[in-house]
Structure formats: structure tokens, C-alpha cells
PDB file of N, CA and C in Angstrom:
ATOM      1  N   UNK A   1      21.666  22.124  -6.720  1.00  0.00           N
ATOM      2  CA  UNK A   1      20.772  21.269  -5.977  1.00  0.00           C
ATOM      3  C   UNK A   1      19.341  21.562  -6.425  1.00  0.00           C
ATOM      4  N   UNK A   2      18.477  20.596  -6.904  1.00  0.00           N
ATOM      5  CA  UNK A   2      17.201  20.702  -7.720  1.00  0.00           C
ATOM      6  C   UNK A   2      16.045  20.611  -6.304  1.00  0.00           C
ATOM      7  N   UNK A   3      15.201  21.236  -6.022  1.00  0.00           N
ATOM      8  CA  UNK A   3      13.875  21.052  -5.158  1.00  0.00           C
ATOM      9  C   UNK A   3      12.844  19.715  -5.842  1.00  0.00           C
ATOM     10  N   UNK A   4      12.650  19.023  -5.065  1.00  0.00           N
ATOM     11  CA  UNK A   4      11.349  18.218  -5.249  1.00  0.00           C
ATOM     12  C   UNK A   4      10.104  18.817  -5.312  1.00  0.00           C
ATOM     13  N   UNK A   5       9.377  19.218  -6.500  1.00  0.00           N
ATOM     14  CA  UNK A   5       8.115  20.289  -5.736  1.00  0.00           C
ATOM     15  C   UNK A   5       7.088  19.208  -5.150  1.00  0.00           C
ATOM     16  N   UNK A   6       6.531  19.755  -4.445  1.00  0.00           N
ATOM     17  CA  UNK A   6       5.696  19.160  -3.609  1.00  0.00           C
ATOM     18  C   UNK A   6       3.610  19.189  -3.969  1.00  0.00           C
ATOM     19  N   UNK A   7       3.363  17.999  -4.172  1.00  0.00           N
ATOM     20  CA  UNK A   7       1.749  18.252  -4.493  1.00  0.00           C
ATOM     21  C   UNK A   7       1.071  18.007  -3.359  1.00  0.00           C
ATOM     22  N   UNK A   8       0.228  19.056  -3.204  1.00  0.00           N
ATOM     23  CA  UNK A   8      -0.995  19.284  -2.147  1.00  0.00           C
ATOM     24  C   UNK A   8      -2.115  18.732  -2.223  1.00  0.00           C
ATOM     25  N   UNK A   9      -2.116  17.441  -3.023  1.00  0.00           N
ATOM     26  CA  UNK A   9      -3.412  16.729  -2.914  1.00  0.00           C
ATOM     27  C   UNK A   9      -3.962  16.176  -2.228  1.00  0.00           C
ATOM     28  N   UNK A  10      -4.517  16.219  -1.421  1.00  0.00           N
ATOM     29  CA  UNK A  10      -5.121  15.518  -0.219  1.00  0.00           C
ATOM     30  C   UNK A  10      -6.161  14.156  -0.433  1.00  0.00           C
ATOM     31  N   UNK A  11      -5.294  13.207   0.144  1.00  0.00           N
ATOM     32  CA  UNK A  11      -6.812  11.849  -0.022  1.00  0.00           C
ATOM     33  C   UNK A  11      -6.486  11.426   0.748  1.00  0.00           C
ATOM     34  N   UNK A  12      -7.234   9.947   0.747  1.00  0.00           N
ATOM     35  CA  UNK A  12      -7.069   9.123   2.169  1.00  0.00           C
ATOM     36  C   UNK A  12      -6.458   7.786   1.868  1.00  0.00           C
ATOM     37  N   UNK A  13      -5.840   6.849   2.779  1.00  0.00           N
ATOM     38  CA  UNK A  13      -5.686   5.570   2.432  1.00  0.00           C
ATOM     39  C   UNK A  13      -5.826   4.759   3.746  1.00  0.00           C
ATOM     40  N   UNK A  14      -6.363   3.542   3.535  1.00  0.00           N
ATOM     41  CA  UNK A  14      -6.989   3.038   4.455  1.00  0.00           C
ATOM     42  C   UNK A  14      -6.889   1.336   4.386  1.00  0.00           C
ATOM     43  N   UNK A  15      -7.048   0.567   5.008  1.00  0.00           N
ATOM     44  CA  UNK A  15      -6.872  -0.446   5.336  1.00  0.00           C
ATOM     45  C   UNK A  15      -8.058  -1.609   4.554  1.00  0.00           C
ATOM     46  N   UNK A  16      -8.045  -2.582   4.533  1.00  0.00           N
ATOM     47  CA  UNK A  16      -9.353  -3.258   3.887  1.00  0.00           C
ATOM     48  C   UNK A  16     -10.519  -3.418   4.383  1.00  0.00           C
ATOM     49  N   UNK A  17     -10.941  -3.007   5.822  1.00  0.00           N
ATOM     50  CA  UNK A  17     -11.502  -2.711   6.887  1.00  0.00           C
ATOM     51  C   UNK A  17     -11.735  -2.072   6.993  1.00  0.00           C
ATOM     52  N   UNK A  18     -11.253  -0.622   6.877  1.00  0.00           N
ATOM     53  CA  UNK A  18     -11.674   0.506   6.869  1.00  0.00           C
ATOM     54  C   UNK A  18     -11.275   1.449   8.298  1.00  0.00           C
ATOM     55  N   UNK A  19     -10.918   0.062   9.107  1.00  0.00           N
ATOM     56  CA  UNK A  19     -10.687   0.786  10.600  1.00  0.00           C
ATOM     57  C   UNK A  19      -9.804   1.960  10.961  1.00  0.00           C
ATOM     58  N   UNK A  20      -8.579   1.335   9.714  1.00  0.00           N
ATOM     59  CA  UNK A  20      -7.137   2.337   9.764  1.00  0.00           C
ATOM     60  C   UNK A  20      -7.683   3.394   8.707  1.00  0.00           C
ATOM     61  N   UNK A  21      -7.497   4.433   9.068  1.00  0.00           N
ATOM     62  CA  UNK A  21      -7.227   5.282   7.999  1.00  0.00           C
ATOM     63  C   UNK A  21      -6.493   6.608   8.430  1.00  0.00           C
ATOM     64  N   UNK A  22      -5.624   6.964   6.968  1.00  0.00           N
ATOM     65  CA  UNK A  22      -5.211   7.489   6.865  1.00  0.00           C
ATOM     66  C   UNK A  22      -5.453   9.264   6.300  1.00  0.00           C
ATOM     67  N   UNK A  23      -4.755  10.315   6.663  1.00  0.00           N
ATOM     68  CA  UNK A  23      -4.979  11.355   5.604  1.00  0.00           C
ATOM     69  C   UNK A  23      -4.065  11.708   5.053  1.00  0.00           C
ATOM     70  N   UNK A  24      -3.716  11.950   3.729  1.00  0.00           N
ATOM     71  CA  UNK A  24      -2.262  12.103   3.147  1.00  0.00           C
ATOM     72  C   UNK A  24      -2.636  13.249   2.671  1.00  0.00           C
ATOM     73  N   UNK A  25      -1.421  14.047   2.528  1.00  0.00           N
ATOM     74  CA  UNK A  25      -1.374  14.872   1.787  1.00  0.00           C
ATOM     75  C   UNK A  25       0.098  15.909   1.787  1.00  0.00           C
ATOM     76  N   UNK A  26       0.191  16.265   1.036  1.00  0.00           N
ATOM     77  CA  UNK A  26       2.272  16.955   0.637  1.00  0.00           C
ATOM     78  C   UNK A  26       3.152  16.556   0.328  1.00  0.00           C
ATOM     79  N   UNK A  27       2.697  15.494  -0.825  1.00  0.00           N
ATOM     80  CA  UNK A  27       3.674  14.497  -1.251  1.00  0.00           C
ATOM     81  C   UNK A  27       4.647  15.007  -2.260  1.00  0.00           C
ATOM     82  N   UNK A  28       5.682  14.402  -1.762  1.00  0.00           N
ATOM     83  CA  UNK A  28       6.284  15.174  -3.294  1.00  0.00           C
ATOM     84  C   UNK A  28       6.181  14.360  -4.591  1.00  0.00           C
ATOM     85  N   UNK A  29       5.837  14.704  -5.778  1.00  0.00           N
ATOM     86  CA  UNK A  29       5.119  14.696  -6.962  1.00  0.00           C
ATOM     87  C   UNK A  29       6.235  13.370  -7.569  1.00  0.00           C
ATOM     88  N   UNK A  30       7.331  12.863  -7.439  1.00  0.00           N
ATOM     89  CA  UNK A  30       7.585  11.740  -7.561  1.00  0.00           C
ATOM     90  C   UNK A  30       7.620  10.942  -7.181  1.00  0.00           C
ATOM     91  N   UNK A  31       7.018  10.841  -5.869  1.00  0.00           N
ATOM     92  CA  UNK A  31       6.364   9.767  -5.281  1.00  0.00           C
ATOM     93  C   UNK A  31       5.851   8.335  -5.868  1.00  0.00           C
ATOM     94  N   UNK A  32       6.474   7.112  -6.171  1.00  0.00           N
ATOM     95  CA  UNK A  32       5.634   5.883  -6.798  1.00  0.00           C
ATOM     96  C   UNK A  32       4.743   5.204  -5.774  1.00  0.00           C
ATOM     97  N   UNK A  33       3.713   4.876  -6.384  1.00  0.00           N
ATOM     98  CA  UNK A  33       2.752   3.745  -6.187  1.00  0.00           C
ATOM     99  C   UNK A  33       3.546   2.996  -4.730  1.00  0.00           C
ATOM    100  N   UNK A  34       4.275   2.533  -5.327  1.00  0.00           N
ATOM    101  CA  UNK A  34       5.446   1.268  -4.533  1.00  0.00           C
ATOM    102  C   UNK A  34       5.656   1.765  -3.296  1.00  0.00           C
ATOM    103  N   UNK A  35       6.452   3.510  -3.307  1.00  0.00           N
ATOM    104  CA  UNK A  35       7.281   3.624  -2.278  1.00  0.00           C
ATOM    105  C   UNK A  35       6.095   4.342  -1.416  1.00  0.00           C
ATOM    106  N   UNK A  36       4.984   4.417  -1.440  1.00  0.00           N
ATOM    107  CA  UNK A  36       3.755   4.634  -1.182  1.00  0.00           C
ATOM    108  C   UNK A  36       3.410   3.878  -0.163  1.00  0.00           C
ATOM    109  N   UNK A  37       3.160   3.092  -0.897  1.00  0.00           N
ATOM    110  CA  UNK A  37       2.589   1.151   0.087  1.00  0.00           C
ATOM    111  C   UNK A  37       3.879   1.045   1.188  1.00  0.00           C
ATOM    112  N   UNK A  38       5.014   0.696   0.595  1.00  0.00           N
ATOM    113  CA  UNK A  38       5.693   0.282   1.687  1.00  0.00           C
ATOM    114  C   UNK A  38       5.965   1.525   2.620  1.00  0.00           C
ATOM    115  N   UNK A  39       6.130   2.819   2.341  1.00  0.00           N
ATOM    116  CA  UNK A  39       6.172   3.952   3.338  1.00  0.00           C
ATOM    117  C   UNK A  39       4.759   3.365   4.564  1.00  0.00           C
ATOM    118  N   UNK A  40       3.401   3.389   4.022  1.00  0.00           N
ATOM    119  CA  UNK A  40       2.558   3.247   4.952  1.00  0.00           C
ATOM    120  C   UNK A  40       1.993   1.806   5.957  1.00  0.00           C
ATOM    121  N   UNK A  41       2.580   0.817   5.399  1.00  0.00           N
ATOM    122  CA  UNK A  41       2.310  -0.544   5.789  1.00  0.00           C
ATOM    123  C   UNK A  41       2.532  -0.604   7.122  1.00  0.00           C
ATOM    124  N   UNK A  42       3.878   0.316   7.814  1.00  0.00           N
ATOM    125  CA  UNK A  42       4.466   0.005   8.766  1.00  0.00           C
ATOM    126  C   UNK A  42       4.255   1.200   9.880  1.00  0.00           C
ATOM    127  N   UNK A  43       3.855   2.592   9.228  1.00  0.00           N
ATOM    128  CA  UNK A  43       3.322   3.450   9.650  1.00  0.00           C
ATOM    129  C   UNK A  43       1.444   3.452  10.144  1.00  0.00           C
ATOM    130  N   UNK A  44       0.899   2.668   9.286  1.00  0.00           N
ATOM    131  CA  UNK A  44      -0.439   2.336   9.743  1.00  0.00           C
ATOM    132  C   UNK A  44      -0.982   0.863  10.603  1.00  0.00           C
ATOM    133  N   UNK A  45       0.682   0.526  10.825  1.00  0.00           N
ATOM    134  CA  UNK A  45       0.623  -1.252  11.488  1.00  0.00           C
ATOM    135  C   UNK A  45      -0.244  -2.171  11.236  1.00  0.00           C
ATOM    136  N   UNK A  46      -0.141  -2.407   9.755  1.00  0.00           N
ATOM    137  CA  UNK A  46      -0.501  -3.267   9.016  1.00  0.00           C
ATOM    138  C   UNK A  46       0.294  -4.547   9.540  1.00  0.00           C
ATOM    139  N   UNK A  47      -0.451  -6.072   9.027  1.00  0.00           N
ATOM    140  CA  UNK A  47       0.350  -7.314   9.281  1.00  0.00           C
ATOM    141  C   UNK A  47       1.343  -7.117   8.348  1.00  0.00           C
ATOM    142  N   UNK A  48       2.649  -7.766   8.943  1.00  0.00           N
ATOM    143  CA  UNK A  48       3.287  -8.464   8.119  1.00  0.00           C
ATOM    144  C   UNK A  48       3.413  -9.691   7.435  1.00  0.00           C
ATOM    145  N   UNK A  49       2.582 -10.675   8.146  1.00  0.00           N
ATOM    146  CA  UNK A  49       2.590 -12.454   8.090  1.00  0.00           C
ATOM    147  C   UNK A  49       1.260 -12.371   7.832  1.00  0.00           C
ATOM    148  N   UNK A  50       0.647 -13.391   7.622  1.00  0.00           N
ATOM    149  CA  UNK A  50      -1.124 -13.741   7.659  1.00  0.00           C
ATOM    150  C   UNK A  50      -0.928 -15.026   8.624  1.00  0.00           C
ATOM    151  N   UNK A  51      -1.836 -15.666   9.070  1.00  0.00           N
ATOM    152  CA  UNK A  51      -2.112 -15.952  10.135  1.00  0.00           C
ATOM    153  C   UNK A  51      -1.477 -17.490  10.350  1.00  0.00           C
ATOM    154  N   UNK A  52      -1.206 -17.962   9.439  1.00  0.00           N
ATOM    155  CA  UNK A  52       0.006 -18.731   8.914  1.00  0.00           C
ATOM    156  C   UNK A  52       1.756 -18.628   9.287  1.00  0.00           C
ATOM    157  N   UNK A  53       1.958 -17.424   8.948  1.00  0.00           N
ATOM    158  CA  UNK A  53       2.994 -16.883   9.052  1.00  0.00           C
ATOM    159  C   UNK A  53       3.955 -16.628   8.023  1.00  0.00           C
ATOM    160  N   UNK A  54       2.736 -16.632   6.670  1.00  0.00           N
ATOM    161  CA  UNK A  54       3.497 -16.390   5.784  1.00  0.00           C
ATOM    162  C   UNK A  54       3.188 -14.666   5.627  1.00  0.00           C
ATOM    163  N   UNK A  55       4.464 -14.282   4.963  1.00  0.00           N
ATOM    164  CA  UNK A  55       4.570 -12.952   4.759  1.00  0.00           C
ATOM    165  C   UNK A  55       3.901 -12.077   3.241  1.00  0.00           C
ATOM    166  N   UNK A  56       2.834 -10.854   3.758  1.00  0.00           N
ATOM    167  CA  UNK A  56       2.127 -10.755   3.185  1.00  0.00           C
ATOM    168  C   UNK A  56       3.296  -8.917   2.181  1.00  0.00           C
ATOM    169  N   UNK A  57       2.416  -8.970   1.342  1.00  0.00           N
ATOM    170  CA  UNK A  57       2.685  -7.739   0.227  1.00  0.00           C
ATOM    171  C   UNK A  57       1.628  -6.917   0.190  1.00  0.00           C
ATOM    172  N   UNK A  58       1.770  -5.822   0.267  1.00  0.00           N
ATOM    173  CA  UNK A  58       0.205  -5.090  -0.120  1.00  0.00           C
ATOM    174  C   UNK A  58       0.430  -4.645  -1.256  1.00  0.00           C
ATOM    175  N   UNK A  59      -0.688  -4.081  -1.971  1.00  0.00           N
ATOM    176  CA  UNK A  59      -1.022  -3.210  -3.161  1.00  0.00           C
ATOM    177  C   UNK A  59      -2.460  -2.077  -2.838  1.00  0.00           C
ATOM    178  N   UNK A  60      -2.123  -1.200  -3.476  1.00  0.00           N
ATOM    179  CA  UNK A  60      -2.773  -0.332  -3.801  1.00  0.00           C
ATOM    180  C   UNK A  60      -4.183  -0.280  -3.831  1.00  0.00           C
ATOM    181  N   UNK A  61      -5.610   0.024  -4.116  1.00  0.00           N
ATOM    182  CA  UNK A  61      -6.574  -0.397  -5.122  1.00  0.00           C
ATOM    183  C   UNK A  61      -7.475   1.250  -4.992  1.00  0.00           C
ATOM    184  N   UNK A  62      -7.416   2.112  -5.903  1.00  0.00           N
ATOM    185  CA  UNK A  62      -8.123   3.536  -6.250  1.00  0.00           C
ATOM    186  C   UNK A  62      -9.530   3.255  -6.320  1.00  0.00           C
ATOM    187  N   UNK A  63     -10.226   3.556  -4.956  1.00  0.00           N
ATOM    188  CA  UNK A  63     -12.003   3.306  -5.306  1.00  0.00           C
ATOM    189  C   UNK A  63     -12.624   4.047  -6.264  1.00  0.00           C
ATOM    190  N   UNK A  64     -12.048   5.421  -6.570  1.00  0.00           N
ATOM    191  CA  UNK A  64     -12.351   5.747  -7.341  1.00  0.00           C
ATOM    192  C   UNK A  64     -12.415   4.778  -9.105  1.00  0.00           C
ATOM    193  N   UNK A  65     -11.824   4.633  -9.812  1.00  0.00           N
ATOM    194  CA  UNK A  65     -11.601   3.879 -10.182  1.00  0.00           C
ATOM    195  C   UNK A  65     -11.846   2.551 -10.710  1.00  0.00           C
ATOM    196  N   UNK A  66     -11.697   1.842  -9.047  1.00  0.00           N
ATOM    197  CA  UNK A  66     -12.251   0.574  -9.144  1.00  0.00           C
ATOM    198  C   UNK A  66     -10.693  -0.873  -9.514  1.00  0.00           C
ATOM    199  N   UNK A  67      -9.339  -0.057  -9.566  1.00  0.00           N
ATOM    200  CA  UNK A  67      -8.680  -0.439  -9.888  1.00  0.00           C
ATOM    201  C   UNK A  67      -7.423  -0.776  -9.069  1.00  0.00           C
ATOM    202  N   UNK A  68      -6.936  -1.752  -9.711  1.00  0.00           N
ATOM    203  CA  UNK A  68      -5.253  -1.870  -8.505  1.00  0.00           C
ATOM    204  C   UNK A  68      -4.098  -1.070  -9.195  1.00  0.00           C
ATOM    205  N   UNK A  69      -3.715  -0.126  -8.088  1.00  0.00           N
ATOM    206  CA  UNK A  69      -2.978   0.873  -8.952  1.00  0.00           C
ATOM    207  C   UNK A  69      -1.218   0.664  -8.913  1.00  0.00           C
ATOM    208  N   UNK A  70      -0.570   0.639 -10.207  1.00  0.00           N
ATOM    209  CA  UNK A  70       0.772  -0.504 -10.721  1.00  0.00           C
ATOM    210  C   UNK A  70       1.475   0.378  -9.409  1.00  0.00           C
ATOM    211  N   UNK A  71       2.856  -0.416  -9.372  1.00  0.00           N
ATOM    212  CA  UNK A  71       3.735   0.164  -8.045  1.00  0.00           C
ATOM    213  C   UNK A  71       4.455   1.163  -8.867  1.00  0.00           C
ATOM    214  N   UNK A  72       4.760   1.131 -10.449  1.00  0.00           N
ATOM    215  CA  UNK A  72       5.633   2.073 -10.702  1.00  0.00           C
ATOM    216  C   UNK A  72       5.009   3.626 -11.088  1.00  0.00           C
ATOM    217  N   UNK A  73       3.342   3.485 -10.978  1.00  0.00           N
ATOM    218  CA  UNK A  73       2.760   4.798 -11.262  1.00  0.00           C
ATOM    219  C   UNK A  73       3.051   6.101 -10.031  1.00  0.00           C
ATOM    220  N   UNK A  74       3.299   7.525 -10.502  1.00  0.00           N
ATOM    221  CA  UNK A  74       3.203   7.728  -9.511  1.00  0.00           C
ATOM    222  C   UNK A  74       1.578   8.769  -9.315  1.00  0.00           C
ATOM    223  N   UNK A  75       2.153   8.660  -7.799  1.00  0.00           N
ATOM    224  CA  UNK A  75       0.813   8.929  -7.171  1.00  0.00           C
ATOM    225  C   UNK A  75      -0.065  10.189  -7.553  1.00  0.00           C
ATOM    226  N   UNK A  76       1.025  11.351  -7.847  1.00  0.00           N
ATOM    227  CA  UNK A  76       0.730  12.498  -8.726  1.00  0.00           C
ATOM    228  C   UNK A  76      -0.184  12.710  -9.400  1.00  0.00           C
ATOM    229  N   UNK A  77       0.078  11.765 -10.447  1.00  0.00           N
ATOM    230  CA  UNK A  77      -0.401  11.594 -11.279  1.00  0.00           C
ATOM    231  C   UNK A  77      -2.184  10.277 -11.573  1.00  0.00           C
ATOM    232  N   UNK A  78      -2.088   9.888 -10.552  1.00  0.00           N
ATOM    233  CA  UNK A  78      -2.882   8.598 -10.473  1.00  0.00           C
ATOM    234  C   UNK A  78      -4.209   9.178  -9.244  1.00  0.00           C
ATOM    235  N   UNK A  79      -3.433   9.657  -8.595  1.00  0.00           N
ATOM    236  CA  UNK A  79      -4.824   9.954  -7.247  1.00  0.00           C
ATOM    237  C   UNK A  79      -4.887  11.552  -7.599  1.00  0.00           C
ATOM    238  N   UNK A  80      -6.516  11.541  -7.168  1.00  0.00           N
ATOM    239  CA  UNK A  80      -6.910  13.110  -6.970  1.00  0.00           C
ATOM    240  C   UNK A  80      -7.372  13.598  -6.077  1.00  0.00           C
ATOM    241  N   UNK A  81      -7.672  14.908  -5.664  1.00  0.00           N
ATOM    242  CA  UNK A  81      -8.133  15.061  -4.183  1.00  0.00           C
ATOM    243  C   UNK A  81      -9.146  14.514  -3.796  1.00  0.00           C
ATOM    244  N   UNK A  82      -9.135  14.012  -2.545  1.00  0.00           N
ATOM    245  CA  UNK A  82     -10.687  13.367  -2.435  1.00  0.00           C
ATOM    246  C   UNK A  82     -10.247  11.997  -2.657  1.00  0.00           C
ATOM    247  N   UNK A  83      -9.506  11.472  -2.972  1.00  0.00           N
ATOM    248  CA  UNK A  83      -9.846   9.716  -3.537  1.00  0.00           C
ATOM    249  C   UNK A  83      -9.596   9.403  -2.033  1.00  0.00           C
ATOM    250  N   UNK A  84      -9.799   8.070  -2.373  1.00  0.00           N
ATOM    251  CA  UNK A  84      -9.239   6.784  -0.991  1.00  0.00           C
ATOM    252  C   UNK A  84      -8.869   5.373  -1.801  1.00  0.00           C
ATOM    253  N   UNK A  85      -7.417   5.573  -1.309  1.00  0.00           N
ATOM    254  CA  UNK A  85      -6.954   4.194  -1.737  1.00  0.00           C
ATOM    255  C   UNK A  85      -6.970   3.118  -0.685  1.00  0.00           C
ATOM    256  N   UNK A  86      -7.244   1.962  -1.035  1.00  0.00           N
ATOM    257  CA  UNK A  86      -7.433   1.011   0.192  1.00  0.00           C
ATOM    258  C   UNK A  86      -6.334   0.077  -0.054  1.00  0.00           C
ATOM    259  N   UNK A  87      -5.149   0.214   1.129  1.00  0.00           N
ATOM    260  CA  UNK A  87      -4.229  -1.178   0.773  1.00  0.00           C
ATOM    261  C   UNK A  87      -4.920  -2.470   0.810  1.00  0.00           C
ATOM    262  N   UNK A  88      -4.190  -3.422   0.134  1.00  0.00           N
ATOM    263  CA  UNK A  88      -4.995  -4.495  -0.040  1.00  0.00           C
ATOM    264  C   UNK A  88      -4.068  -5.463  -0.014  1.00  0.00           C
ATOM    265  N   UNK A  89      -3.575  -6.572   1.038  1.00  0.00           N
ATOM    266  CA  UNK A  89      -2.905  -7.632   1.665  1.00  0.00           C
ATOM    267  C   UNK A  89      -2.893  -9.279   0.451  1.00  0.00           C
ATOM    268  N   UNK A  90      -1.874  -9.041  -0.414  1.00  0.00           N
ATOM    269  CA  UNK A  90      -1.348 -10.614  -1.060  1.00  0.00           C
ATOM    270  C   UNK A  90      -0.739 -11.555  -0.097  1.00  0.00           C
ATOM    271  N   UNK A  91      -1.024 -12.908  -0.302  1.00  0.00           N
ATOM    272  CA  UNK A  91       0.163 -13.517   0.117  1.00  0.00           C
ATOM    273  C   UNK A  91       0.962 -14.211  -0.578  1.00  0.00           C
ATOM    274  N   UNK A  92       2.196 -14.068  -0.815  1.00  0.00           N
ATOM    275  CA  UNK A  92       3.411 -14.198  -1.329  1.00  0.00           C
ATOM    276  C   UNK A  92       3.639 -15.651  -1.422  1.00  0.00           C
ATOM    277  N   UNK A  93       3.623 -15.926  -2.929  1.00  0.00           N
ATOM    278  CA  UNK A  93       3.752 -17.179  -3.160  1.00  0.00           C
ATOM    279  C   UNK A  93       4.936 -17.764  -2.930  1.00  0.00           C
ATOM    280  N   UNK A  94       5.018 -19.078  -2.275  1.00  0.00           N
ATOM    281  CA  UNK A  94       6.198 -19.404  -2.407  1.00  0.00           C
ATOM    282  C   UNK A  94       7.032 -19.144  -0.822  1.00  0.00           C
ATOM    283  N   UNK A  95       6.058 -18.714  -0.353  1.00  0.00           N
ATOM    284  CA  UNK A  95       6.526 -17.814   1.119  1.00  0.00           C
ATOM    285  C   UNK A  95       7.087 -19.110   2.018  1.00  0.00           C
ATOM    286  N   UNK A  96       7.994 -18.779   3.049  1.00  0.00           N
ATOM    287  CA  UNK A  96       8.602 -19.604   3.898  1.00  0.00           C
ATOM    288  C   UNK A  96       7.682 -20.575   5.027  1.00  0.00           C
ATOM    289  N   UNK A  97       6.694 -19.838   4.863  1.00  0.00           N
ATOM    290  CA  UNK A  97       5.756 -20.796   6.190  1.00  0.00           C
ATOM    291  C   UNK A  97       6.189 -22.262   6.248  1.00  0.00           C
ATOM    292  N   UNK A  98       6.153 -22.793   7.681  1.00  0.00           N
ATOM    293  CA  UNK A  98       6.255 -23.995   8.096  1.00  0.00           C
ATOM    294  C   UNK A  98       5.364 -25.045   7.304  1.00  0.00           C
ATOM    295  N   UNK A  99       5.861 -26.286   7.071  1.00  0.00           N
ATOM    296  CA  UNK A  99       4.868 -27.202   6.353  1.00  0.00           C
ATOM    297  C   UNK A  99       5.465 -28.555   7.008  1.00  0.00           C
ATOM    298  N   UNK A 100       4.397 -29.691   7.215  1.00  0.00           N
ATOM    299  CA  UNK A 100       4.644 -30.606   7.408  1.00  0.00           C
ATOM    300  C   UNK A 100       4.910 -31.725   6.779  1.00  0.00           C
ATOM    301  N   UNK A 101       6.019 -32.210   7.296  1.00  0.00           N
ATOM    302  CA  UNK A 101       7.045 -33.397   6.006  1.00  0.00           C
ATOM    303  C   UNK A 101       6.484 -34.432   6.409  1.00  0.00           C
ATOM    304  N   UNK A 102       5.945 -34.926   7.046  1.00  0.00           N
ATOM    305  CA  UNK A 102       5.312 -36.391   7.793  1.00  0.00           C
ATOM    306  C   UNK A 102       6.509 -36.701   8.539  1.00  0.00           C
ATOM    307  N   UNK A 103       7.686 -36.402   8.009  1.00  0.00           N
ATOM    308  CA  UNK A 103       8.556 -37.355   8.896  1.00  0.00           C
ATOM    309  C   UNK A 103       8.768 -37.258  10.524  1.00  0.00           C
ATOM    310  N   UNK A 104       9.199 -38.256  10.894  1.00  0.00           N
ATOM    311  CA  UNK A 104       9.236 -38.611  12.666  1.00  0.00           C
ATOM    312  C   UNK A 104      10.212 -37.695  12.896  1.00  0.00           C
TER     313      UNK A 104
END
């Protein structure tokens, strides 16, 4: 049985607002981008829908940086102590929202 080692980097991640935030830190070092976002979306009660009701995706974006960081990077390797990543809310093309047909 192999151990996950674990990285002690400490940063923050936070909402586009700034209101939510987060402090992370003891991740284990294979951690992706991806399983990142969706771990915290639901833990920091982020929307799911936009105001529409179509259903939104977040991504990443490293202020440091200045960049949107891919879902398959991992975090290890991509954030350093001190950063703040800010999720950042898409909406999903193609999404189910209601639309009107004209018809009676």
C-alpha cells in the first residue's frame, strides 16, 4: 500500500467577489486543478445555475500569474504559498434552460 505524500502549501481560494474565501492547505501533491474546483464549489456554496437557470462550471484563475489554470494541472505543482486562486463561474453552452417556442 503506497502513501500519498502530502504538500503543506498554504494559499487561498476565493470566490469572484472576494466575499468567500477560503484557506487551503495539506493537499495531497496529486491533487488536479479539476478535482480542486469541483471539491470546493459545493463546500464554499457557490451557484450552481446563473440566474437563468442554466448550469454554471467554474475554473480556476492564479492571481499570481494572471492566468486560468488547465483542470489537468496539478495544484502542486502550479500554486505556491501565498497565492489566491479565484474560482471563476462559465456558463455552459448549450445548457438546458427554458426557452420560448412561441407556441400556444
Amino acid at each position: 500500500m503506497s502513501a500519498t505524500a502530502v504538500v503543506e502549501t498554504g494559499f487561498e481560494i476565493s470566490d469572484v467577489t472576494g466575499q468567500k474565501v477560503l484557506a487551503v492547505s495539506g493537499m495531497p501533491e496529486d491533487v488536479t486543478v479539476s478535482e480542486l474546483v469541483q471539491g470546493l464549489v459545493g463546500k464554499m456554496r457557490l451557484p450552481l445555475n446563473d440566474a437563468s437557470g442554466r448550469p454554471l462550471s467554474y475554473h480556476a484563475r492564479l492571481d499570481r500569474e494572471g492566468r486560468h489554470l488547465q483542470g489537468a494541472e496539478r495544484v502542486a505543482e502550479a500554486v505556491r504559498s501565498g497565492d489566491r486562486v479565484v474560482l471563476q463561474p462559465n456558463v455552459d453552452a448549450g445548457g438546458s434552460g427554458s426557452t420560448s417556442t412561441g407556441r400556444a
